[in-house]
Protein backbone atom coordinates (compact mmCIF):
# COMPACT_ATOMS: atom_id res chain seq x y z
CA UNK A 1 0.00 0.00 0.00
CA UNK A 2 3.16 2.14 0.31
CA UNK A 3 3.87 1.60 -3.16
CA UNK A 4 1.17 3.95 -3.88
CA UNK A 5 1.16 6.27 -1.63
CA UNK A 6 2.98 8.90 -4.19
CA UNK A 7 0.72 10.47 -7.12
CA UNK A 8 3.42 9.24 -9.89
CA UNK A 9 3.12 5.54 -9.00
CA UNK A 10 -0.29 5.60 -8.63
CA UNK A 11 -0.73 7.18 -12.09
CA UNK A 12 2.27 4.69 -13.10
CA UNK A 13 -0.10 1.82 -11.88
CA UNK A 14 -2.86 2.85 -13.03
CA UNK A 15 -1.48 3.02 -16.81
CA UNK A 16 -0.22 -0.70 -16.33
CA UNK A 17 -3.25 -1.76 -15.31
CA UNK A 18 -5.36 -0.21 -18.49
CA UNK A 19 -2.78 -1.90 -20.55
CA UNK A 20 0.47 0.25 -20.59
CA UNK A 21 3.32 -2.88 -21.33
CA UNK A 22 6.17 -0.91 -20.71
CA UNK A 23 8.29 2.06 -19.34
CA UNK A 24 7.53 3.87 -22.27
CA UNK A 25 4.31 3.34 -22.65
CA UNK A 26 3.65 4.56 -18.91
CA UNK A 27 5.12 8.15 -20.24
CA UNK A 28 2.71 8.39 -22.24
CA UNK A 29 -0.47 7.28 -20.91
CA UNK A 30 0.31 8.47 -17.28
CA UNK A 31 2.27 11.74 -18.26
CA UNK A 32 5.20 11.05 -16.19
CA UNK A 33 8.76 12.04 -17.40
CA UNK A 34 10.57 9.21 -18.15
CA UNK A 35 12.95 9.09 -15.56
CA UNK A 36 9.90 9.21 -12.85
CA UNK A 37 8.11 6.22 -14.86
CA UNK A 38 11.38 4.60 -14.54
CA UNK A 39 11.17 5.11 -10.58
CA UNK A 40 7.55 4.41 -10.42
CA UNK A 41 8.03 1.51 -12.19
CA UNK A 42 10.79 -0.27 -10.04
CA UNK A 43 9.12 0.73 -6.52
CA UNK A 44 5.97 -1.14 -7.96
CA UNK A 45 8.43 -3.97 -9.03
CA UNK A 46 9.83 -4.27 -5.69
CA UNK A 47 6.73 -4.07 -4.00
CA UNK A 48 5.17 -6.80 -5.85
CA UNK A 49 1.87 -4.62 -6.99
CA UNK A 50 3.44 -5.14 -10.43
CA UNK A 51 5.15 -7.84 -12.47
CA UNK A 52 7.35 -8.05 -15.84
CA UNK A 53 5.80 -11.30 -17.62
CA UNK A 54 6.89 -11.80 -21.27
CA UNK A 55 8.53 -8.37 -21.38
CA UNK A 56 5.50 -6.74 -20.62
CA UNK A 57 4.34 -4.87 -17.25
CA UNK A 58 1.08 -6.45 -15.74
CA UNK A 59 -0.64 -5.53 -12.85
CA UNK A 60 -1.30 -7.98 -9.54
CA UNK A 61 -4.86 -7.59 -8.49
CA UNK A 62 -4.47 -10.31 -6.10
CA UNK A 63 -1.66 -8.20 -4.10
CA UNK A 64 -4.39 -5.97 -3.53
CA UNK A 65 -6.57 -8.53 -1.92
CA UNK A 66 -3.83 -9.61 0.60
CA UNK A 67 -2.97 -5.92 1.38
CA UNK A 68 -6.43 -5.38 1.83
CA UNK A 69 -6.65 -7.95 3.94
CA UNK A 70 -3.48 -6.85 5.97
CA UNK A 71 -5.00 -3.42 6.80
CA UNK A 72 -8.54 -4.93 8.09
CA UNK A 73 -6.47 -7.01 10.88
CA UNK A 74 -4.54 -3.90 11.58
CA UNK A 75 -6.44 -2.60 14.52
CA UNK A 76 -4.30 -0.53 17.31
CA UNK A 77 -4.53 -2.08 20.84
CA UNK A 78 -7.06 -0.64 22.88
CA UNK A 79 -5.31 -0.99 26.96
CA UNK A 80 -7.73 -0.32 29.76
CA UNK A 81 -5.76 3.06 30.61
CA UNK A 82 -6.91 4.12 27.25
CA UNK A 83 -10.61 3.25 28.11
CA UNK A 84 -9.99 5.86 30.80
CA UNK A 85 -9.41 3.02 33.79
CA UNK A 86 -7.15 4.17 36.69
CA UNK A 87 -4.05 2.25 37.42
CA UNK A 88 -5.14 0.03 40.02
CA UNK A 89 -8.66 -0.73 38.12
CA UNK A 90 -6.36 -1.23 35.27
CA UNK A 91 -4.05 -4.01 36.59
CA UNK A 92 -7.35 -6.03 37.24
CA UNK A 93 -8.96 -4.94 33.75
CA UNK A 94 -6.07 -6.36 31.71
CA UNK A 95 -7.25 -9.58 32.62
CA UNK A 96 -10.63 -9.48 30.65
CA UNK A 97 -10.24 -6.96 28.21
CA UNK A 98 -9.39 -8.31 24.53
CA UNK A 99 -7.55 -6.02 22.25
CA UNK A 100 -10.67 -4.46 21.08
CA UNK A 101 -11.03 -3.43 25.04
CA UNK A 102 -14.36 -5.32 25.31
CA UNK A 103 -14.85 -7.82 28.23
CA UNK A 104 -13.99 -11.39 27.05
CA UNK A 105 -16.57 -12.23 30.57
CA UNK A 106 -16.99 -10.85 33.98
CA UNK A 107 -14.75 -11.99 36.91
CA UNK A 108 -16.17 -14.25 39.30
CA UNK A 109 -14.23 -13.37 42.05
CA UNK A 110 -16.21 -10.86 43.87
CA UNK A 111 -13.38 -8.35 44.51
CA UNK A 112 -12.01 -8.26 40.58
CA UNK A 113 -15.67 -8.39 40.06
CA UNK A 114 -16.00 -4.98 41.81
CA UNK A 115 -12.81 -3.40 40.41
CA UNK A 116 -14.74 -4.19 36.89
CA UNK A 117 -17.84 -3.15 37.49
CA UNK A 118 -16.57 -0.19 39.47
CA UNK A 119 -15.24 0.99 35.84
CA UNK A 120 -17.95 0.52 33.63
CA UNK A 121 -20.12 2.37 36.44
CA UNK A 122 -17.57 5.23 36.05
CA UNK A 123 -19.26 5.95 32.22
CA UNK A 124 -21.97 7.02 34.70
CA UNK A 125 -22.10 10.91 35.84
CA UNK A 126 -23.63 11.18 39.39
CA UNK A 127 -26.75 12.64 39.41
CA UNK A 128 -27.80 12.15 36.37
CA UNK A 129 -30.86 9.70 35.67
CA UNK A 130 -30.07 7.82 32.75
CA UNK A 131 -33.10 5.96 30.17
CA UNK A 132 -32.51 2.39 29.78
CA UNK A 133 -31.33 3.13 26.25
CA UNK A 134 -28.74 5.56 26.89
CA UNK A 135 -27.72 2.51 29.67
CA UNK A 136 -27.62 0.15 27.00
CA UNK A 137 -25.26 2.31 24.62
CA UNK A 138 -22.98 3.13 27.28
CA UNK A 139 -22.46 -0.67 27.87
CA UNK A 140 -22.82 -2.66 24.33
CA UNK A 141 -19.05 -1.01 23.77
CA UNK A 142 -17.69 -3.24 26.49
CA UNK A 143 -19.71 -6.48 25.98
CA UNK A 144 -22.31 -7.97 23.63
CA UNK A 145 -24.32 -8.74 26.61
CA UNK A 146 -24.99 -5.56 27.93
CA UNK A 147 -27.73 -6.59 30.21
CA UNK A 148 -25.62 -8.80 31.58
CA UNK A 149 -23.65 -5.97 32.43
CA UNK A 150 -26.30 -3.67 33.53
CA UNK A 151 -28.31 -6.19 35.81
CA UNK A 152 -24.24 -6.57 37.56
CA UNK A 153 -24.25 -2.71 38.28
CA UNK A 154 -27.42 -2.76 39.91
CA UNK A 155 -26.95 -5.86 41.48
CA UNK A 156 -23.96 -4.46 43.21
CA UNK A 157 -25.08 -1.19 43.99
CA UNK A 158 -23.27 0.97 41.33
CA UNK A 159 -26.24 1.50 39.44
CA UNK A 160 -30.32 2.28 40.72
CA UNK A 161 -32.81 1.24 38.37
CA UNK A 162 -36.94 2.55 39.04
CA UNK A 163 -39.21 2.65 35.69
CA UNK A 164 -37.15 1.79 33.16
CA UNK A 165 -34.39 4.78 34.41
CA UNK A 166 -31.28 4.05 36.02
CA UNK A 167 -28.77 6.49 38.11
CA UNK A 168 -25.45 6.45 39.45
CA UNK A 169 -26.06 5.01 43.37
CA UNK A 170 -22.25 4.22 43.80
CA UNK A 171 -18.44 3.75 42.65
CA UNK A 172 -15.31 5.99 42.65
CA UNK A 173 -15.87 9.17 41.71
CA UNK A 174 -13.30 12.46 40.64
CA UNK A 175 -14.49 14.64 43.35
């Protein structure tokens, strides 16, 4: 995908793959000089988004496809600290987060439990009373269950629930 990120070797690549068979036909159909259809050319040799077969210059589509596929697994690491967890919730977090930062399950030990739920109940601003919706879209990020998740908070006191509302009833709070 390097290969094209420069306007000349995209243009380069683009001629090839309309039908351009050599250096000289890129000139012309992507209105390169030569020498910079002679660069283009070799960094989409060496990358392996083009080929020389029978003296001509042919295109890969399938080199695409793998770099496609390449980027799609490229996701960045999501750590608990960048969910906003403190240090100590995130020593316990690091446990059950996957690299998406969802929960791969709950702890069942009652104090990592706790630490957990003590988190997720920090999405939660005090004093605010909170539709079951707006519950369930502050959770599904962390869990495809998210009533799972909600019925824990209320279950352990982080979270009140009364007609279908729910409010913050305890957890660590930035005074």
């Amino acid at each position: 995908m390097a290969a094209l990120a420069e306007p000349g070797r995209l243009r380069a690549l683009a001629a090839i793959a309309l039908g351009a068979a050599d250096v000289a036909a890129v000139v012309k159909e992507a209105g390169l000089t030569p020498a910079a259809a002679t660069r283009a050319v070799e960094r989409l040799l060496a990358a392996g988004v083009v080929v020389e077969a029978g003296g001509r210059l042919e295109a890969r589509a399938e080199a695409f496809g793998g770099a496609a596929r390449a980027v799609g697994r490229m996701q960045p690491r999501v750590s608990a600290e960048d969910l906003g967890a403190t240090a100590d919730q995130a020593a316990v977090l690091r446990g059950y987060l996957d690299e998406r930062g969802r929960l791969t399950h709950l702890p069942t030990q009652r104090r990592k439990r706790l630490v957990v739920l003590d988190f997720l109940a920090g999405r939660f601003e005090p004093g605010i009373v909170y539709p079951e919706r707006a519950v369930t879209v502050a959770l599904q990020p962390f869990h495809r269950d998210y009533a799972l998740l909600r019925r824990a908070l209320v279950d352990a006191g982080f979270l009140e629930r009364r007609d279908g509302f729910y409010w913050r009833a305890g957890g660590t709070t930035d005074p």
